[in-house]
N, C-alpha and C. Protein backbone atom coordinates (compact mmCIF):
# COMPACT_ATOMS: atom_id res chain seq x y z
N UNK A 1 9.56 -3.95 -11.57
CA UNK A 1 8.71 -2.91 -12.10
C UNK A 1 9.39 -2.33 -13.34
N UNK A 2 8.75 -2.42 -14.22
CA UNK A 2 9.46 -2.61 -15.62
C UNK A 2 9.41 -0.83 -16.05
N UNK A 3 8.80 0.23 -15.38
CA UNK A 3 8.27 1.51 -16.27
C UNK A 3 8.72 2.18 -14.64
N UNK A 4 9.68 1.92 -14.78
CA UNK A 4 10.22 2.99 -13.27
C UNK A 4 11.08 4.16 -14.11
N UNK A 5 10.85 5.14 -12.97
CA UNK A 5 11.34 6.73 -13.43
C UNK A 5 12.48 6.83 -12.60
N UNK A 6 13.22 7.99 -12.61
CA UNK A 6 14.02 8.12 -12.06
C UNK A 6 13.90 9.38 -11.76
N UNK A 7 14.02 10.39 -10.95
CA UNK A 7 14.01 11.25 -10.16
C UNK A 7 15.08 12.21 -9.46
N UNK A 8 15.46 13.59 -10.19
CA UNK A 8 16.10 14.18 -9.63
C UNK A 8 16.04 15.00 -8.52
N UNK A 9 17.17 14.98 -7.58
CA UNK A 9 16.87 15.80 -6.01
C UNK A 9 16.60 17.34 -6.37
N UNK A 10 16.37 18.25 -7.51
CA UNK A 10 15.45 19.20 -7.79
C UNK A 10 14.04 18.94 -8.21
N UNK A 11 13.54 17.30 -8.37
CA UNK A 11 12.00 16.98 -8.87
C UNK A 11 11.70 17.75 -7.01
N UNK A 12 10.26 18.31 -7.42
CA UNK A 12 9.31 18.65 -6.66
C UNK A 12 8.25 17.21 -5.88
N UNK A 13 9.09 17.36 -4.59
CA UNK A 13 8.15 16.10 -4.06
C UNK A 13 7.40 16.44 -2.93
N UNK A 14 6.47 15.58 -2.83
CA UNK A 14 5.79 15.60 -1.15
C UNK A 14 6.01 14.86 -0.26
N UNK A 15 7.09 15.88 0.95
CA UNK A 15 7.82 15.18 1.82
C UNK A 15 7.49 14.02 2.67
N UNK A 16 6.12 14.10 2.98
CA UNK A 16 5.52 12.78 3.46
C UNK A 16 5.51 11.65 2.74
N UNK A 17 5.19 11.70 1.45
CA UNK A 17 4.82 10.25 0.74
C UNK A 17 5.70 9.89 -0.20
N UNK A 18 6.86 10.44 -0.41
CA UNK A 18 7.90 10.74 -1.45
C UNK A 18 6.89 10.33 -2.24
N UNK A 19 6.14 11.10 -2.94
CA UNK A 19 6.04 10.77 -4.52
C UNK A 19 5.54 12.06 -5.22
N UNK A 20 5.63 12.29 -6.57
CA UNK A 20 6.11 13.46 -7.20
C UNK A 20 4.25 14.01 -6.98
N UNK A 21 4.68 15.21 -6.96
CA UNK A 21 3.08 16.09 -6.57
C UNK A 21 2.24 15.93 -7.25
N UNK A 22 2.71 15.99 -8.45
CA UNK A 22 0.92 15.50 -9.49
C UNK A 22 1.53 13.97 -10.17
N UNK A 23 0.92 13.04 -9.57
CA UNK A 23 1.12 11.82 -10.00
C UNK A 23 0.45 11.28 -11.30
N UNK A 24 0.32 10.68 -12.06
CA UNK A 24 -0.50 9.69 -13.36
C UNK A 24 -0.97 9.34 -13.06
N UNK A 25 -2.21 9.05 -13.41
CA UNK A 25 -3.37 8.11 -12.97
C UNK A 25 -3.24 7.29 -12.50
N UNK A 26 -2.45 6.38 -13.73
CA UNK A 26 -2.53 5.05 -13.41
C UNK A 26 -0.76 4.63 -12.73
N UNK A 27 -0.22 5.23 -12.12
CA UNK A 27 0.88 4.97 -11.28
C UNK A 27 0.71 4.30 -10.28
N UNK A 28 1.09 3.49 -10.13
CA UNK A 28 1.12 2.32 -9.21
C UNK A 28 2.24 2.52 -7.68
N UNK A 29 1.81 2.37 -6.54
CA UNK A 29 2.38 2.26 -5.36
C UNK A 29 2.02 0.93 -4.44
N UNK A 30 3.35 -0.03 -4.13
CA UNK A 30 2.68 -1.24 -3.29
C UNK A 30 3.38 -0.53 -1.52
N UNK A 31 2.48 -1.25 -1.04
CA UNK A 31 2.43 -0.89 0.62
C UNK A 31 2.92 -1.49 1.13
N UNK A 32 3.71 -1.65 2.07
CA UNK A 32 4.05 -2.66 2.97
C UNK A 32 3.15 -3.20 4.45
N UNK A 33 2.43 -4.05 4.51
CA UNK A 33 0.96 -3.78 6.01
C UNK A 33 2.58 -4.82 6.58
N UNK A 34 2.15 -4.25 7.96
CA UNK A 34 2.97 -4.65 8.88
C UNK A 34 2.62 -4.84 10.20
N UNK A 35 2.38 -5.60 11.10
CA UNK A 35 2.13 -5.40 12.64
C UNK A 35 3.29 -5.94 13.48
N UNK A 36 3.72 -4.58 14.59
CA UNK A 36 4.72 -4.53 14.87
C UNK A 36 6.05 -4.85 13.67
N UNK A 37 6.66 -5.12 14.38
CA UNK A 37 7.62 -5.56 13.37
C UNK A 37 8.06 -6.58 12.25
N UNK A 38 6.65 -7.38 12.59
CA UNK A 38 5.97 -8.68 11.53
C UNK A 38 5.49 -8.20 10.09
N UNK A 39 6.02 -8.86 9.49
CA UNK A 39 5.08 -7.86 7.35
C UNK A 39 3.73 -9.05 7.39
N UNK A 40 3.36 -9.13 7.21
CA UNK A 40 1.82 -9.56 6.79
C UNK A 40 1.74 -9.38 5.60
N UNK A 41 1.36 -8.68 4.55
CA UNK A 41 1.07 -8.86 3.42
C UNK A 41 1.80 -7.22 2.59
N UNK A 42 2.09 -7.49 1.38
CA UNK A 42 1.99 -6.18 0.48
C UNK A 42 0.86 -6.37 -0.34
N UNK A 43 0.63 -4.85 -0.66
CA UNK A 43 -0.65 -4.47 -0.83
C UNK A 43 -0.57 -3.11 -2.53
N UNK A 44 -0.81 -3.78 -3.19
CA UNK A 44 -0.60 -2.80 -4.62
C UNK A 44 -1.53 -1.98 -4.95
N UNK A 45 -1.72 -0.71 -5.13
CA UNK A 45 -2.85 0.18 -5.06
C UNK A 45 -2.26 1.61 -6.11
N UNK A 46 -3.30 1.85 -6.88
CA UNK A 46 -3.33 3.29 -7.61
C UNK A 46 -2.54 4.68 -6.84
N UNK A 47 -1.59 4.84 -7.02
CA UNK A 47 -1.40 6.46 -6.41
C UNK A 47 -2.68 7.18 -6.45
N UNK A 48 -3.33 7.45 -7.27
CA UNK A 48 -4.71 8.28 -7.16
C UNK A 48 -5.76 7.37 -6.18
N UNK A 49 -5.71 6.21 -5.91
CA UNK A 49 -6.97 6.14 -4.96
C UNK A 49 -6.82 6.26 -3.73
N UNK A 50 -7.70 6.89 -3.06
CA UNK A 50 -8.51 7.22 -1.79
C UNK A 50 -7.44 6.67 -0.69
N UNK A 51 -7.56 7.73 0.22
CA UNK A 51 -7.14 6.63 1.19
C UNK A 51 -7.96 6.15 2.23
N UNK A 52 -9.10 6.36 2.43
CA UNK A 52 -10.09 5.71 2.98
C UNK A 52 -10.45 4.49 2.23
N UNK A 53 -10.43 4.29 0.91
CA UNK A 53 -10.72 3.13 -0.09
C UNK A 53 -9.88 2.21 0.51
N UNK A 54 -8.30 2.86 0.25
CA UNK A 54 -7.09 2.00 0.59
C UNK A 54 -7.43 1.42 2.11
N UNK A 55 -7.60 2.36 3.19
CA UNK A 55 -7.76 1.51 4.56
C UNK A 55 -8.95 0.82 4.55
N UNK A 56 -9.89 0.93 3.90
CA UNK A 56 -10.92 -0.07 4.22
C UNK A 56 -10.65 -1.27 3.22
N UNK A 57 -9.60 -1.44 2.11
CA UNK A 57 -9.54 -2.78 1.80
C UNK A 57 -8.43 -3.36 2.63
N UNK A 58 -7.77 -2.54 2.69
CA UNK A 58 -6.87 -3.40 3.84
C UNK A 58 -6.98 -3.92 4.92
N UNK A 59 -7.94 -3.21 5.59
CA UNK A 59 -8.62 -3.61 6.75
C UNK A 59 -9.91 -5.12 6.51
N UNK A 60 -10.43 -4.70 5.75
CA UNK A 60 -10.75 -6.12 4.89
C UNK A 60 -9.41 -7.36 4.98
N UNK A 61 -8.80 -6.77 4.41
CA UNK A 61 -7.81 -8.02 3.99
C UNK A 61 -7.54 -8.71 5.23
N UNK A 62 -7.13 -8.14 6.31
CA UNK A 62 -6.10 -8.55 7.10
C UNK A 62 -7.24 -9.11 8.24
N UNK A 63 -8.50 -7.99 8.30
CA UNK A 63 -9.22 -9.22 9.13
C UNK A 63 -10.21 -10.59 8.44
N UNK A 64 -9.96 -10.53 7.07
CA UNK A 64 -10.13 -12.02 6.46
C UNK A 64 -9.03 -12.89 6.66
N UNK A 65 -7.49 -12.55 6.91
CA UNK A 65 -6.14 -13.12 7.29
C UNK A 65 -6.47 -13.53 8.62
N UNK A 66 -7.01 -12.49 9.80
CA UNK A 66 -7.15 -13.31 10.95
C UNK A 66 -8.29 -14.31 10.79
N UNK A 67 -9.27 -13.80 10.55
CA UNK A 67 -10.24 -15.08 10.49
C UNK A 67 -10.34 -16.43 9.68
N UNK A 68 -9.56 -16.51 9.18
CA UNK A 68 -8.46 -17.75 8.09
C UNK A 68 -8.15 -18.19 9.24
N UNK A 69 -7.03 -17.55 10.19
CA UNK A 69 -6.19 -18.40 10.67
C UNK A 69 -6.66 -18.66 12.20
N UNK A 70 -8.24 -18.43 12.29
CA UNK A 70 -9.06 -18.84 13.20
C UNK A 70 -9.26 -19.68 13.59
N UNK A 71 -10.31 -20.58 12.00
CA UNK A 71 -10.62 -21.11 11.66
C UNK A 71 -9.46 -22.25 11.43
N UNK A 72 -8.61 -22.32 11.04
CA UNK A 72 -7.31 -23.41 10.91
C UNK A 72 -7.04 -24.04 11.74
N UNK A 73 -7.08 -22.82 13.20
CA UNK A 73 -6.28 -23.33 14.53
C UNK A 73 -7.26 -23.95 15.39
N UNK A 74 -8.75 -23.83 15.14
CA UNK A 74 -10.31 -24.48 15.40
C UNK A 74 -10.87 -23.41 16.39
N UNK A 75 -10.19 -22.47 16.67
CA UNK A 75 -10.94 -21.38 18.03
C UNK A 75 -12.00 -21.25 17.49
């Protein structure tokens, strides 16, 4: 990630999501989807979008991942 910041332990953050309180538009955050302790896919998404947007493409994603590997195994 070529446009990374750096961040001092007086920047103002939000303790849940570490990321700085009023973010840039277009700032970028990738996800890690994981089940159990398995990674499945990362997932690159806008700091500003939704997080209902975010869970319903992910949720997309991953049950197009199972049904891929449905279909492969012939169930």
């Amino acid at each position: 990630m070529g446009n990374s910041k750096t961040y001092k332990e007086s920047d103002n953050f939000n303790s849940k999501l570490f990321l700085p309180n009023q973010p840039n538009e277009g700032e970028m955050v990738i996800l890690h989807v994981k089940k159990d302790d398995e990674s499945q896919f990362l997932y690159e998404t806008k700091v500003s979008e939704s997080i209902d947007a975010v869970t319903t493409d992910i949720a997309f994603i991953y049950n197009g991942r199972l049904k891929i590997s449905r279909i492969c195994s012939g169930e």
